[in-house]
Protein backbone atom coordinates (compact mmCIF):
# COMPACT_ATOMS: atom_id res chain seq x y z
CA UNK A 1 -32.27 -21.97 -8.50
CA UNK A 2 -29.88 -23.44 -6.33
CA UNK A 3 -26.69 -22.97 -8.85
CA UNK A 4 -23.42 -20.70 -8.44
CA UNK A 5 -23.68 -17.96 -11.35
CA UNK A 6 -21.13 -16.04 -12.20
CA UNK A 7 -20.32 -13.47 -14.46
CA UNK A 8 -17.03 -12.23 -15.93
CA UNK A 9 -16.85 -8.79 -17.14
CA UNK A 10 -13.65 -6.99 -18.38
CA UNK A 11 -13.75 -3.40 -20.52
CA UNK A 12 -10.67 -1.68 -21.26
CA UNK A 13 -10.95 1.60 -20.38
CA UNK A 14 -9.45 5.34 -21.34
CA UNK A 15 -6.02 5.79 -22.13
CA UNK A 16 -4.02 7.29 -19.09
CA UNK A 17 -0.89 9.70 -19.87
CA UNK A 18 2.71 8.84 -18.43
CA UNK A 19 3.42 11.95 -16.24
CA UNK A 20 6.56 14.04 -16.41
CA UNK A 21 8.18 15.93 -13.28
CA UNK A 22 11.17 18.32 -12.33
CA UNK A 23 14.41 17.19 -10.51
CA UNK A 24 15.65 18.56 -7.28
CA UNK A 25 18.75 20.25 -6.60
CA UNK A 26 22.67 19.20 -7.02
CA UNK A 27 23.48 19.21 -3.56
CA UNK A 28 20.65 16.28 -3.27
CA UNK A 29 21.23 14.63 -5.85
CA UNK A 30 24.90 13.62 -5.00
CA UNK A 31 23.81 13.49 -1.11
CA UNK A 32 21.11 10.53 -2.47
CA UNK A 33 23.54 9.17 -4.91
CA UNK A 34 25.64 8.16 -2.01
CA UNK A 35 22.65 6.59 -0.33
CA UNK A 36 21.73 4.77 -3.47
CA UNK A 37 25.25 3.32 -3.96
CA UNK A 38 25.10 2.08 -0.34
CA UNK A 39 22.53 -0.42 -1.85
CA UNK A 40 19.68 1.26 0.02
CA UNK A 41 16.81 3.80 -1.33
CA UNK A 42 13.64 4.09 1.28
CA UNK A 43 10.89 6.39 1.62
CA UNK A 44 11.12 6.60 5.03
CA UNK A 45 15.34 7.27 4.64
CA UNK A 46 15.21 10.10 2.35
CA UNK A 47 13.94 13.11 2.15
CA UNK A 48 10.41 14.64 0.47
CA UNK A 49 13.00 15.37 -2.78
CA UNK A 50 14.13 11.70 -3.04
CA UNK A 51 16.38 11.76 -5.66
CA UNK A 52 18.92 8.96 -6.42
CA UNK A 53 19.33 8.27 -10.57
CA UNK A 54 20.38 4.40 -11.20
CA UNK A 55 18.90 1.45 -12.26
CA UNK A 56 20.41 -2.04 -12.73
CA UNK A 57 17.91 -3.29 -15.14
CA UNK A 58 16.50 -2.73 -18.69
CA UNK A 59 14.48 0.50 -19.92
CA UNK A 60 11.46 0.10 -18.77
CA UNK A 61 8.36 0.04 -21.46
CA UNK A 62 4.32 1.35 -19.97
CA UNK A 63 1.76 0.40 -21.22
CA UNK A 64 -0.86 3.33 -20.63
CA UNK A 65 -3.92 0.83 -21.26
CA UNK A 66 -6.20 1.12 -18.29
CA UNK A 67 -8.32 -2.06 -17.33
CA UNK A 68 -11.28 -2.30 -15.60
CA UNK A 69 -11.94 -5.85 -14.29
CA UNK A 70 -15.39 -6.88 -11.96
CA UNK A 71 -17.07 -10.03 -11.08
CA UNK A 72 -20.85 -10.07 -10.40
CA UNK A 73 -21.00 -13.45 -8.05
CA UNK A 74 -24.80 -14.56 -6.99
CA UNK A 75 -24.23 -16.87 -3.88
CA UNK A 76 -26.13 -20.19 -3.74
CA UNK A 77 -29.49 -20.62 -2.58
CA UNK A 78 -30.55 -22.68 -0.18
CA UNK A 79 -33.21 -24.93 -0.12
CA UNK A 80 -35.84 -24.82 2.72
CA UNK A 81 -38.24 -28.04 2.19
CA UNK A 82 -39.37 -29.56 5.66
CA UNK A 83 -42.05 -31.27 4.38
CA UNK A 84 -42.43 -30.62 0.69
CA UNK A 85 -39.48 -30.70 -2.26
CA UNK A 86 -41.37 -27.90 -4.18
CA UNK A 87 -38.59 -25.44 -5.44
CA UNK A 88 -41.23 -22.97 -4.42
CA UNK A 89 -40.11 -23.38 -0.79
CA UNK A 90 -36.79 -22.32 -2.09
CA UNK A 91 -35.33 -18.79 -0.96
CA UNK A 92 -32.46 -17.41 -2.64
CA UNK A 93 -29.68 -15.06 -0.33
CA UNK A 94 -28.76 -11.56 -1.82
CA UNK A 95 -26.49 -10.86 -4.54
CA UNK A 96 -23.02 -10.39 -3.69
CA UNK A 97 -21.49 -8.06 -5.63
CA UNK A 98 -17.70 -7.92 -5.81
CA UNK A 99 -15.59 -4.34 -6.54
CA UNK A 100 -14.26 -3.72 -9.82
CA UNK A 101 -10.06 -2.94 -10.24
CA UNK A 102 -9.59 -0.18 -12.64
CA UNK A 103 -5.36 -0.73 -13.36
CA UNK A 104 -4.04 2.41 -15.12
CA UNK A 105 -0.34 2.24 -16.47
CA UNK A 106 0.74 -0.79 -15.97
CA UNK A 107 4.25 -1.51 -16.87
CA UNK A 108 5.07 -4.08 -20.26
CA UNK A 109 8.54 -4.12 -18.64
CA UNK A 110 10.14 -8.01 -18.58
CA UNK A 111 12.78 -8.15 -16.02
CA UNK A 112 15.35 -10.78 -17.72
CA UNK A 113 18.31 -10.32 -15.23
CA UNK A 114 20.02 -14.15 -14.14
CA UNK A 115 20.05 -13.49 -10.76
CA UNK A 116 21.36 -16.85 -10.18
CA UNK A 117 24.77 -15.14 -10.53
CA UNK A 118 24.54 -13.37 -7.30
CA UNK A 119 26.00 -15.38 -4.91
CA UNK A 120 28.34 -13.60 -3.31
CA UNK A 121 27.55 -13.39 0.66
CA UNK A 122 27.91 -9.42 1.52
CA UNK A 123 26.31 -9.80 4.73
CA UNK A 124 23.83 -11.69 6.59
CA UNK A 125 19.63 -11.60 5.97
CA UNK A 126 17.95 -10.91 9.45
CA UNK A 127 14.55 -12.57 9.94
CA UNK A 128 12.86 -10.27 12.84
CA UNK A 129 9.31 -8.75 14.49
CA UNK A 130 9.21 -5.25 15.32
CA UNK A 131 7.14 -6.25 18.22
CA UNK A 132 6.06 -3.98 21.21
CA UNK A 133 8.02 -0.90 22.02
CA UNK A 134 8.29 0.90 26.23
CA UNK A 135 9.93 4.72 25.88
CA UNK A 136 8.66 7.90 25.79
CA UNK A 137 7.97 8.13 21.99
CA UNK A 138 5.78 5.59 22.24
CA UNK A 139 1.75 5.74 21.76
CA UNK A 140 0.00 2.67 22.88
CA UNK A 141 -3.70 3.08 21.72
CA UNK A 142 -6.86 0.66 22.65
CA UNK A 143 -6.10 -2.47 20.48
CA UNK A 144 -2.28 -2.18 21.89
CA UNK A 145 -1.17 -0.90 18.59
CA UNK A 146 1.62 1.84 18.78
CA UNK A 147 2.85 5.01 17.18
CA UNK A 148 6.10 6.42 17.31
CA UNK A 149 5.52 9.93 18.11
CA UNK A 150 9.06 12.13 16.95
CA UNK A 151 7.06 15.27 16.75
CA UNK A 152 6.22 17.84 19.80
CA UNK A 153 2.71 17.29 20.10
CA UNK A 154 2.06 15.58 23.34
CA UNK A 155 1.59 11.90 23.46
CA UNK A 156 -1.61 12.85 25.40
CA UNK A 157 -3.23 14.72 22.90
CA UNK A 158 -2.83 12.47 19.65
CA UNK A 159 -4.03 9.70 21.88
CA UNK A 160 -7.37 11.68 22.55
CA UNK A 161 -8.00 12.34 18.95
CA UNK A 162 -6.79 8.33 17.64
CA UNK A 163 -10.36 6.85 18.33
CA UNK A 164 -12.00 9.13 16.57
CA UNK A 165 -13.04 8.99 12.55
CA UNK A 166 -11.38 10.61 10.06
CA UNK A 167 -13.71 12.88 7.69
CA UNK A 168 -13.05 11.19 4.54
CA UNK A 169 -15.53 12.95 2.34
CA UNK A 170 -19.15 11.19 1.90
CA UNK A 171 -19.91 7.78 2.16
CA UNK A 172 -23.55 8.45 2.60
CA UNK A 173 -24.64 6.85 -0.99
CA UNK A 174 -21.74 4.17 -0.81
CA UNK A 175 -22.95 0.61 -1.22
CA UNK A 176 -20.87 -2.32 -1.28
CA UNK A 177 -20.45 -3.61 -4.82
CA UNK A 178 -20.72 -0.38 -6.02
CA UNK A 179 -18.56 0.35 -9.54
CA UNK A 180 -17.28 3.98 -7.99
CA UNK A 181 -13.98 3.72 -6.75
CA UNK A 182 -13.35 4.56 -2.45
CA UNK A 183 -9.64 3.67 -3.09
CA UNK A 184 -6.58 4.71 -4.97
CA UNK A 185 -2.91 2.65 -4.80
CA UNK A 186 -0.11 3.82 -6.37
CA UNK A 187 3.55 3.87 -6.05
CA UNK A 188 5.91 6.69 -5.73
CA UNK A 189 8.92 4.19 -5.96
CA UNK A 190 7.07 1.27 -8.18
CA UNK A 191 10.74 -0.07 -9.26
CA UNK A 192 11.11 -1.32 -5.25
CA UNK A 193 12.18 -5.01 -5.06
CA UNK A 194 13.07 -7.57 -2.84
CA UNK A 195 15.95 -9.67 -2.37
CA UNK A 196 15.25 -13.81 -2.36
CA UNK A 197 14.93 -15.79 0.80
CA UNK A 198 18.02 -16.69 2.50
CA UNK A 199 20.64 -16.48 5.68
CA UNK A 200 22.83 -14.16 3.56
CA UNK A 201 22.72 -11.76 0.43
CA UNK A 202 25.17 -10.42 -2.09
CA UNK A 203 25.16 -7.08 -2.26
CA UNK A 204 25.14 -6.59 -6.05
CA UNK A 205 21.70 -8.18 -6.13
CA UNK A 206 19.45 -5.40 -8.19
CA UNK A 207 16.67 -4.30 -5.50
CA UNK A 208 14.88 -2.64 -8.21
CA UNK A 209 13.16 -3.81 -11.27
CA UNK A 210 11.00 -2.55 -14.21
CA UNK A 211 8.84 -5.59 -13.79
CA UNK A 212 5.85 -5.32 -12.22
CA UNK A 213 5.41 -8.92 -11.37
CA UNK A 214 8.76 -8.70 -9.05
CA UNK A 215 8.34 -5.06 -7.61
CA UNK A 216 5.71 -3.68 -5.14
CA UNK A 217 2.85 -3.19 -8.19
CA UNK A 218 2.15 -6.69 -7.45
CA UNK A 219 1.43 -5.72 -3.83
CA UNK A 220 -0.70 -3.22 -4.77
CA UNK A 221 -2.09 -5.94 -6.88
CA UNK A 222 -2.85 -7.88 -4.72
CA UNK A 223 -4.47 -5.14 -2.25
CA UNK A 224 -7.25 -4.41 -4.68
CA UNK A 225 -8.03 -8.28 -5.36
CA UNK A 226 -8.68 -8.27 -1.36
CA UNK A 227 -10.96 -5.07 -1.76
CA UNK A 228 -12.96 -6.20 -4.87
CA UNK A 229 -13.56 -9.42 -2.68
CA UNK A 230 -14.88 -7.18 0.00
CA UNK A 231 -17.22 -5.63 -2.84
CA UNK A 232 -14.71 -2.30 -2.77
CA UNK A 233 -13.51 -1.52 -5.99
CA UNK A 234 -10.15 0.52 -6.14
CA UNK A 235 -7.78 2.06 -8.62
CA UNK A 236 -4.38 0.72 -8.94
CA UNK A 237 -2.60 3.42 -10.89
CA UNK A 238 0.91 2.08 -11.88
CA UNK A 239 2.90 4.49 -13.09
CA UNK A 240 6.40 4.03 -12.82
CA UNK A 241 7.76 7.40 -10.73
CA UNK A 242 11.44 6.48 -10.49
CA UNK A 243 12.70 5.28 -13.60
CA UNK A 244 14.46 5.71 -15.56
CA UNK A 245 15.22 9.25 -13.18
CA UNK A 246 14.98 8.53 -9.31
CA UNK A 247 15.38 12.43 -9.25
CA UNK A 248 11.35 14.18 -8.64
CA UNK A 249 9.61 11.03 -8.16
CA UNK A 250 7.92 12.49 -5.32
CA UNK A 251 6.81 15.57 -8.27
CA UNK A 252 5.71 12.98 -10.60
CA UNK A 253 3.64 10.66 -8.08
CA UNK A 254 1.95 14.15 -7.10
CA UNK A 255 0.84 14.63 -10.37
CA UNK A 256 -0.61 11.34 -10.78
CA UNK A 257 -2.87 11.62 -7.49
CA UNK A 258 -3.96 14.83 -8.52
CA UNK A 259 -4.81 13.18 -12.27
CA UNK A 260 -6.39 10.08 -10.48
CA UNK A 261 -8.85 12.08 -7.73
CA UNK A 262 -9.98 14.25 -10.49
CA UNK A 263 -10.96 11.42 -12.66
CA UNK A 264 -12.72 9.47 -9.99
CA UNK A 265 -13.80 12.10 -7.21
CA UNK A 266 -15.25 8.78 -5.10
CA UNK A 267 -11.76 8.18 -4.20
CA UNK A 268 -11.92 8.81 -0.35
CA UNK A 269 -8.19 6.72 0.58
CA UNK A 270 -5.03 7.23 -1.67
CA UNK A 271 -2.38 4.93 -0.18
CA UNK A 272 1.46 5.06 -1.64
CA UNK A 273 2.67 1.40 -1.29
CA UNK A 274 6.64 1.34 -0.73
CA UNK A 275 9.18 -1.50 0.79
CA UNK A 276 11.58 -0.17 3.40
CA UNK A 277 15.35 -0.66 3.04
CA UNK A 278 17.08 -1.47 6.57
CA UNK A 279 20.53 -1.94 6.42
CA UNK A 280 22.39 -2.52 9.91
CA UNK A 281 25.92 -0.96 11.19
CA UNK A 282 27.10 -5.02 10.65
CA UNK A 283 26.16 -4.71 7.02
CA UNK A 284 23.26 -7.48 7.88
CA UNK A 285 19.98 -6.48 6.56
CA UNK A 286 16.48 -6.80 8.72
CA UNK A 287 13.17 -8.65 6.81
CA UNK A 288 10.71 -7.37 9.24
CA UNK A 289 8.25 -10.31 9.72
CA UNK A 290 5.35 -11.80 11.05
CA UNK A 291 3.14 -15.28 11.35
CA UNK A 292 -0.11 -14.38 10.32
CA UNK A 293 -2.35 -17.60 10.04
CA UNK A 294 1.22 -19.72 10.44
CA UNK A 295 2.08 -17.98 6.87
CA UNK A 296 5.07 -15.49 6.87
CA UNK A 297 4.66 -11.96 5.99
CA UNK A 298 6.47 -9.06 5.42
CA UNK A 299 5.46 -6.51 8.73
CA UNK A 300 3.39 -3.00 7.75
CA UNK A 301 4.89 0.45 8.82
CA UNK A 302 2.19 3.10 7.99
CA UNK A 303 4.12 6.52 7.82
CA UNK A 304 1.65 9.96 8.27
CA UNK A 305 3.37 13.33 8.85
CA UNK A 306 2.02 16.39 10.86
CA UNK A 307 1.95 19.73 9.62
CA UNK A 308 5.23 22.76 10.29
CA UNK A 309 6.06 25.33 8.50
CA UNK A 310 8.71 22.84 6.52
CA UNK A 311 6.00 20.45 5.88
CA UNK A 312 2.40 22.32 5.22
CA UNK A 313 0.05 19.62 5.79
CA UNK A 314 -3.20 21.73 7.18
CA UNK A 315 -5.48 18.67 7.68
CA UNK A 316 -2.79 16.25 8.92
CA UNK A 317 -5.33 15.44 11.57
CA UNK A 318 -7.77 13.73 9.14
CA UNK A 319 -4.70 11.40 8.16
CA UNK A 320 -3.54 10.34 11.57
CA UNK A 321 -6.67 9.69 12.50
CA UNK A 322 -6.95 7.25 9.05
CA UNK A 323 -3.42 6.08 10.05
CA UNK A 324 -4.41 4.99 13.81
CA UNK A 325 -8.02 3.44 12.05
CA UNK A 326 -5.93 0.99 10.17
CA UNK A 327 -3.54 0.49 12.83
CA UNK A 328 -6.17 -0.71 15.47
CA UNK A 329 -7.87 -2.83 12.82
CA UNK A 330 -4.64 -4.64 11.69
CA UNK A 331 -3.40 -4.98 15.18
CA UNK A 332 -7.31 -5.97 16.32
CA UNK A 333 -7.53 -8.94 13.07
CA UNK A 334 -3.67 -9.91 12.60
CA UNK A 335 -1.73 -9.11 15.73
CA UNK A 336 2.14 -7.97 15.10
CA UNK A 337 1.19 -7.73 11.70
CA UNK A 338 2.31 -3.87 11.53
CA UNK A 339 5.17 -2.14 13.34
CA UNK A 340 4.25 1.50 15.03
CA UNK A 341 3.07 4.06 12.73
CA UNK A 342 5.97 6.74 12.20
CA UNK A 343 4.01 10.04 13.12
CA UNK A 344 6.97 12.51 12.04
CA UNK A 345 7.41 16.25 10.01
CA UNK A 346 7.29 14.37 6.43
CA UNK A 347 4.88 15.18 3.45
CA UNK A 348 5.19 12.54 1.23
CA UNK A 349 2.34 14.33 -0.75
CA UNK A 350 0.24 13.81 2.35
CA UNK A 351 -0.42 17.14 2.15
CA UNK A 352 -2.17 17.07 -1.48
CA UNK A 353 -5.21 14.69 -0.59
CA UNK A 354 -7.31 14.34 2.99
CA UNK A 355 -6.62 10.81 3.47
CA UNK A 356 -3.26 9.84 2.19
CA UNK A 357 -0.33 7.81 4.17
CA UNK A 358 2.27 6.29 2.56
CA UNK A 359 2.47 2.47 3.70
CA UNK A 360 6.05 0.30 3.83
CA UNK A 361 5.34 -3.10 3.20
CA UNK A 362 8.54 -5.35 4.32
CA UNK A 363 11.91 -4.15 3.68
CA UNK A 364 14.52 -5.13 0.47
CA UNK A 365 15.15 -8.29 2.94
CA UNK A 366 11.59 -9.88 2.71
CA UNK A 367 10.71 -12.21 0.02
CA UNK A 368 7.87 -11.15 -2.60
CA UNK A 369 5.84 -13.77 -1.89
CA UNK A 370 5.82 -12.30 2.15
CA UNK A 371 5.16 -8.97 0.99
CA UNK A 372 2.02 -9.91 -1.65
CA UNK A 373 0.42 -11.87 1.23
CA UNK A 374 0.91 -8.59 3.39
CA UNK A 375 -0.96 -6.70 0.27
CA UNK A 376 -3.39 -9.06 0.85
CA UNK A 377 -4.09 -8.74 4.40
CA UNK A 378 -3.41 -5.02 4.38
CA UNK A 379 -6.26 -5.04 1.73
CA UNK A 380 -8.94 -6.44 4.10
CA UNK A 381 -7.43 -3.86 6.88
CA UNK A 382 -8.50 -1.20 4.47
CA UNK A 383 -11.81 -2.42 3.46
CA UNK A 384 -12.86 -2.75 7.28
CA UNK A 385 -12.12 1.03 7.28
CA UNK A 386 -14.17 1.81 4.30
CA UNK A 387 -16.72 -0.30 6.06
CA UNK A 388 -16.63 1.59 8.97
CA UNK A 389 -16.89 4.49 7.72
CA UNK A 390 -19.63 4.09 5.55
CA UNK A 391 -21.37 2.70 8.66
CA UNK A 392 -20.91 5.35 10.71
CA UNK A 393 -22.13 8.12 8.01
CA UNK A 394 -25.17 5.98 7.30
CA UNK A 395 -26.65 5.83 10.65
């Protein structure tokens, strides 16, 4: 009594296959190609079909090992002896248990470009917070977060319907600690890098790489360390969507959630984890930021689309209302942390899963290290959801 135990458990887990996927049409293809060759690829840019094919870097190698990592942490006792040092007065607090990651597909890729050759300066690096927006598109909900409303439902009528819960499927039995999965990250563009810190950048600096220590897989990474700390564990399914063929990563990442939710039905969140790419008219590129704890990081856009005959989402209700849960927690625990939600006619495979958004973190113009701390804030922003909503159905 009265000592820290812990316990370190890893297990490898079942093999997961690489997915394959179809390719779009000409037309696109060259229409994206000219995008690409612009220097700038981004979720929010291009269209469900994203299809761009280049890559500066080597092939890239995956490894389709899956891991399953947990840590069982008892929290120290405390010792209650007034009047007597008798251990027997000693009362030990509840085991914590932390989540377990389960990583499928990870990438073996080693990304061994000398980027200390780029120096030419193409155009300037612009250090700025998205802060609070006044026009008509704008939603302002409770905590002062906002949405960008560009479809024609009324602003009126999504702000009625942004307090309320999304239904999420059941977390009735959920219990923190528990080994079942709530959460799924993955990455429909997993190759999406970021350029290093600086007034200026040269524009033949690769923005993409195989290696998933330098590319958003180590913000998802770092989003299910923050939920397993929380007691949440997650799946961080890695596959690598756009490489070597940019062309149907959007089919391929499809396949993948549909692989992932049947293999671990808990999964109640599935949350595609991009960077943006904002290039200006100037040629000067933004690196949305805030100070979060006086620590940089890169700013959060959360993207959810609403339902048309063009984009067929039938329960793009349930995801708003995820979308504005998240948005009101960020805003309510790190304030100008996330810019407004983009509430627009995009799928994004929202419409495959209740409970999907796709989530920018940064853009090209952020430094890694400003986007993995976002992954780790955006992390506890999630886990206060599950929380809630666990909450709610247990009462």
């Amino acid at each position: 009594m009265g000592k820290l135990k812990s316990i370190l458990i890893g297990a490898a887990a079942i093999c997961c296959a690489i997915l394959s996927g179809t390719s779009t049409v000409a037309g696109d293809i060259l229409r994206n190609a000219a995008y690409f060759s612009a220097g700038v690829v981004s979720a929010s840019d291009l269209p469900e079909e994203n299809n761009v094919n280049s890559q500066r870097n080597s092939g890239t190698s995956v490894s389709t090992e899956s891991t399953v990592s947990s840590v069982d942490t008892v929290s120290t006792t405390q010792s209650q002896s007034e009047s007597s040092s008798s251990e027997e007065n000693s009362q030990s607090e509840p085991v914590q248990r932390l989540g377990q990651v389960i990583t499928l597909n990870r990438s073996d890729g080693v990304d061994n470009e000398d980027y200390s050759k780029y120096t030419e300066k193409s155009g300037n690096i612009l250090r700025y917070n998205f802060g609070y927006f006044d026009d008509p598109n704008i939603i302002t909900l409770s905590s002062g977060a906002q949405i960008r409303n560009l479809t024609d439902n009324s602003n009126e009528e999504m702000l009625a319907v942004s307090e309320e819960l999304p239904l999420l499927g059941d977390f009735s039995g959920f219990e923190l600690g528990s080994d079942e999965p709530q959460v799924l990250i993955y990455h429909t563009h997993t190759s999406e890098s970021f350029l290093p810190f600086g007034e200026s950048y040269d524009s033949d600096y690769p923005i993409r790489s195989s290696d998933s220590s330098r590319n958003v897989t180590a913000v998802g990474d770092a989003i299910c360390e923050a939920l397993a700390k929380r007691g949440i564990s997650s799946v961080h399914d890695c596959t690598v969507h756009d490489y070597p063929m940019f062309t149907g990563a959007y089919y391929r990442s499809a396949d993948t959630i549909l692989n992932d939710i049947k293999k671990y039905p808990s999964i109640k969140i599935a949350i595609d984890i991009h960077r943006d790419g904002i290039v200006n008219a100037d040629g000067s590129v933004t690196a949305p930021v805030s100070v979060i704890d006086g620590k940089s990081a890169a700013q959060l856009m959360i993207i959810t689309g609403c339902d048309s005959p063009e984009t067929e989402i039938p329960d793009y209700i349930q995801n708003f209302k995820l979308a504005c849960l998240l948005q009101n927690s960020a805003e309510k625990a790190y304030p100008t942390l996330a810019r407004p939600i983009l509430f627009d006619y995009r799928n994004y495979n929202q419409s495959l899963f209740v409970g999907d958004l796709l989530i920018e973190v940064g853009s090209q113009g952020n430094t890694l290290e400003e986007a993995v701390y976002s992954g780790e804030l955006l992390g506890n922003i999630l886990a206060d959801a599950v929380e809630r909503l666990a909450q709610e159905q247990h009462q």
